[in-house]
Protein backbone atom coordinates (compact mmCIF):
# COMPACT_ATOMS: atom_id res chain seq x y z
CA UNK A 1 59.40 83.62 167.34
CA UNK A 2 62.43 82.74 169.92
CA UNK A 3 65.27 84.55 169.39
CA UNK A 4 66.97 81.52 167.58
CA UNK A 5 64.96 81.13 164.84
CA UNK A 6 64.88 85.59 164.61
CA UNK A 7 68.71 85.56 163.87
CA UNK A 8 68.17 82.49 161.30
CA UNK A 9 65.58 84.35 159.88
CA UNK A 10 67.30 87.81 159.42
CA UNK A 11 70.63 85.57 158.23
CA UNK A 12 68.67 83.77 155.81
CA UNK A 13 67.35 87.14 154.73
CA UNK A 14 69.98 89.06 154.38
CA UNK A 15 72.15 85.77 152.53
CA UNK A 16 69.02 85.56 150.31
CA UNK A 17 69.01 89.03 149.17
CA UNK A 18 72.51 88.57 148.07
CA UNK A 19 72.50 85.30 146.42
CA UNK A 20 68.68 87.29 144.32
CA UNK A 21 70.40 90.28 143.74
CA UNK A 22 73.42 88.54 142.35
CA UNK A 23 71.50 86.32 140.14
CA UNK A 24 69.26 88.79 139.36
CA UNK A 25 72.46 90.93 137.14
CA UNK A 26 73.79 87.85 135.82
CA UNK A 27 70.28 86.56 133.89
CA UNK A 28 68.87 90.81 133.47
CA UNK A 29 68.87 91.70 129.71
CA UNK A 30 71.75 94.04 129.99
CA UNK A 31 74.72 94.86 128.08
CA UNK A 32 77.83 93.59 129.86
CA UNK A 33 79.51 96.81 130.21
CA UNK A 34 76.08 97.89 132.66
CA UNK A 35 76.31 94.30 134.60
CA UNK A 36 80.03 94.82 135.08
CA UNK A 37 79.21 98.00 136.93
CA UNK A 38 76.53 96.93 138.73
CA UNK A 39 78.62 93.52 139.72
CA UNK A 40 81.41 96.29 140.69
CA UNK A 41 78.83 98.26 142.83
CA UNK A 42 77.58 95.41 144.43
CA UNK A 43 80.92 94.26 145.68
CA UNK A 44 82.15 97.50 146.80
CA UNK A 45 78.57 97.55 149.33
CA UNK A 46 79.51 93.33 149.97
CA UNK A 47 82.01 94.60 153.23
CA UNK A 48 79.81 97.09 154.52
CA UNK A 49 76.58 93.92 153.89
CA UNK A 50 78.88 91.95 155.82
CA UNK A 51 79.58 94.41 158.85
CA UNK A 52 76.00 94.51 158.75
CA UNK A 53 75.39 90.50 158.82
CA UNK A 54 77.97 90.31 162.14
CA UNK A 55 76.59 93.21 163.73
CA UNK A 56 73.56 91.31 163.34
CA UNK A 57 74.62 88.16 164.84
CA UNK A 58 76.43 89.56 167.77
CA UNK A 59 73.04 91.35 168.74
CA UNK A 60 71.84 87.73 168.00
CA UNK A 61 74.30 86.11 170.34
CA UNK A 62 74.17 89.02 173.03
CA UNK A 63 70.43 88.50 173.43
CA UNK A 64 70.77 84.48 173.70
CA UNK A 65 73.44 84.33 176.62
CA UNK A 66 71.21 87.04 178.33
CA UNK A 67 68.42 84.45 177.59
CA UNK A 68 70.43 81.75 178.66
CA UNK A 69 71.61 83.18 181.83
CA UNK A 70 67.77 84.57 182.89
CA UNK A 71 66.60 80.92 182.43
CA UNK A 72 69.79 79.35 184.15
CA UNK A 73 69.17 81.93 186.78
CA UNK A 74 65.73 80.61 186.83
CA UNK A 75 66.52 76.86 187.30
CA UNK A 76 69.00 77.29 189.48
CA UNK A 77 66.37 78.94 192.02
CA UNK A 78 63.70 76.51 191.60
CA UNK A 79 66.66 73.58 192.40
CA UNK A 80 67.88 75.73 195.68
CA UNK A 81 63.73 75.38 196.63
CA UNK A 82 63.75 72.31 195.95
CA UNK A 83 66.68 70.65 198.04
CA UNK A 84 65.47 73.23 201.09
CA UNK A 85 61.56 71.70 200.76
CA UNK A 86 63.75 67.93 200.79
CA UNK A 87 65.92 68.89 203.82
CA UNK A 88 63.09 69.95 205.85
CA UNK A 89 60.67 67.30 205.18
CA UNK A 90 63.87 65.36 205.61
CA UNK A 91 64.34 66.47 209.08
CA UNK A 92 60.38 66.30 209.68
CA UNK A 93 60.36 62.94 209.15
CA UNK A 94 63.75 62.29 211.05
CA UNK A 95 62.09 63.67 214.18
CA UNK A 96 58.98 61.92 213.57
CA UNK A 97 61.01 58.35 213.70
CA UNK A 98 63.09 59.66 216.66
CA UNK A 99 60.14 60.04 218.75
CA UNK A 100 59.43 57.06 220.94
CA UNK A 101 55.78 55.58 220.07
CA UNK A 102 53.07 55.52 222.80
CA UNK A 103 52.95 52.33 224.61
CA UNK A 104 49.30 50.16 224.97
CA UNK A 105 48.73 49.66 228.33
CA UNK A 106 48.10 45.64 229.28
CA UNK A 107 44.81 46.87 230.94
CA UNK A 108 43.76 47.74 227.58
CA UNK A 109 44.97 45.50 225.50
CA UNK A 110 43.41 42.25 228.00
CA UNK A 111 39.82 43.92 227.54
CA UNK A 112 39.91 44.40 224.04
CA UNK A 113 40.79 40.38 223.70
CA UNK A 114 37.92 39.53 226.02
CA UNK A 115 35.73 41.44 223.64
CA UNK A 116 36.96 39.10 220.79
CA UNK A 117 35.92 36.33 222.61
């Protein structure tokens, strides 16, 4: 699972369990007075569920840029290979071109044509 989907997961979770858990009280077969204190108990634990939920997400977050950065890392390697395997075939072929090609001799080139004929 990448780490994206994880920390959609665990929010989804965690924003699930609260939305059951809520619903849950409001349709259980209890006297008001008992779902009034457990609404009241449930909202007193809602800020620490929250510190919970960001703490969560930052550890999300944290491990994402360090993902990011690894695979940025990673590109930005393979492009610095990349443009120094150019610049030398580059100058390979520069030197290639540069080089003055052999020249036939006439002696050569008048026996090959009497062949032809």
């Amino acid at each position: 699972m990448s780490n994206k989907s994880a920390g959609s997961f665990i929010g989804g979770l965690l924003l699930g369990s609260a939305l059951g858990t809520i619903t849950g009280l409001l349709i259980a077969p209890r006297t008001g007075r008992d779902t009034r204190q457990l609404l009241k108990k449930s909202a007193d634990a809602l800020p620490e569920l929250a510190e919970d939920l960001s703490t969560t997400l930052q550890l999300q977050t944290d491990r994402l840029s360090e993902s990011a950065l690894r695979n940025w890392d990673g590109t930005l390697t393979r492009l610095r290979e990349a443009i120094a395997a150019g610049l030398e075939a580059s100058g390979k072929a520069s030197v290639e071109l540069q080089q003055p090609e052999p020249e036939v001799s006439s002696k050569s080139t008048s026996s090959v044509s009497e062949h032809k004929l």
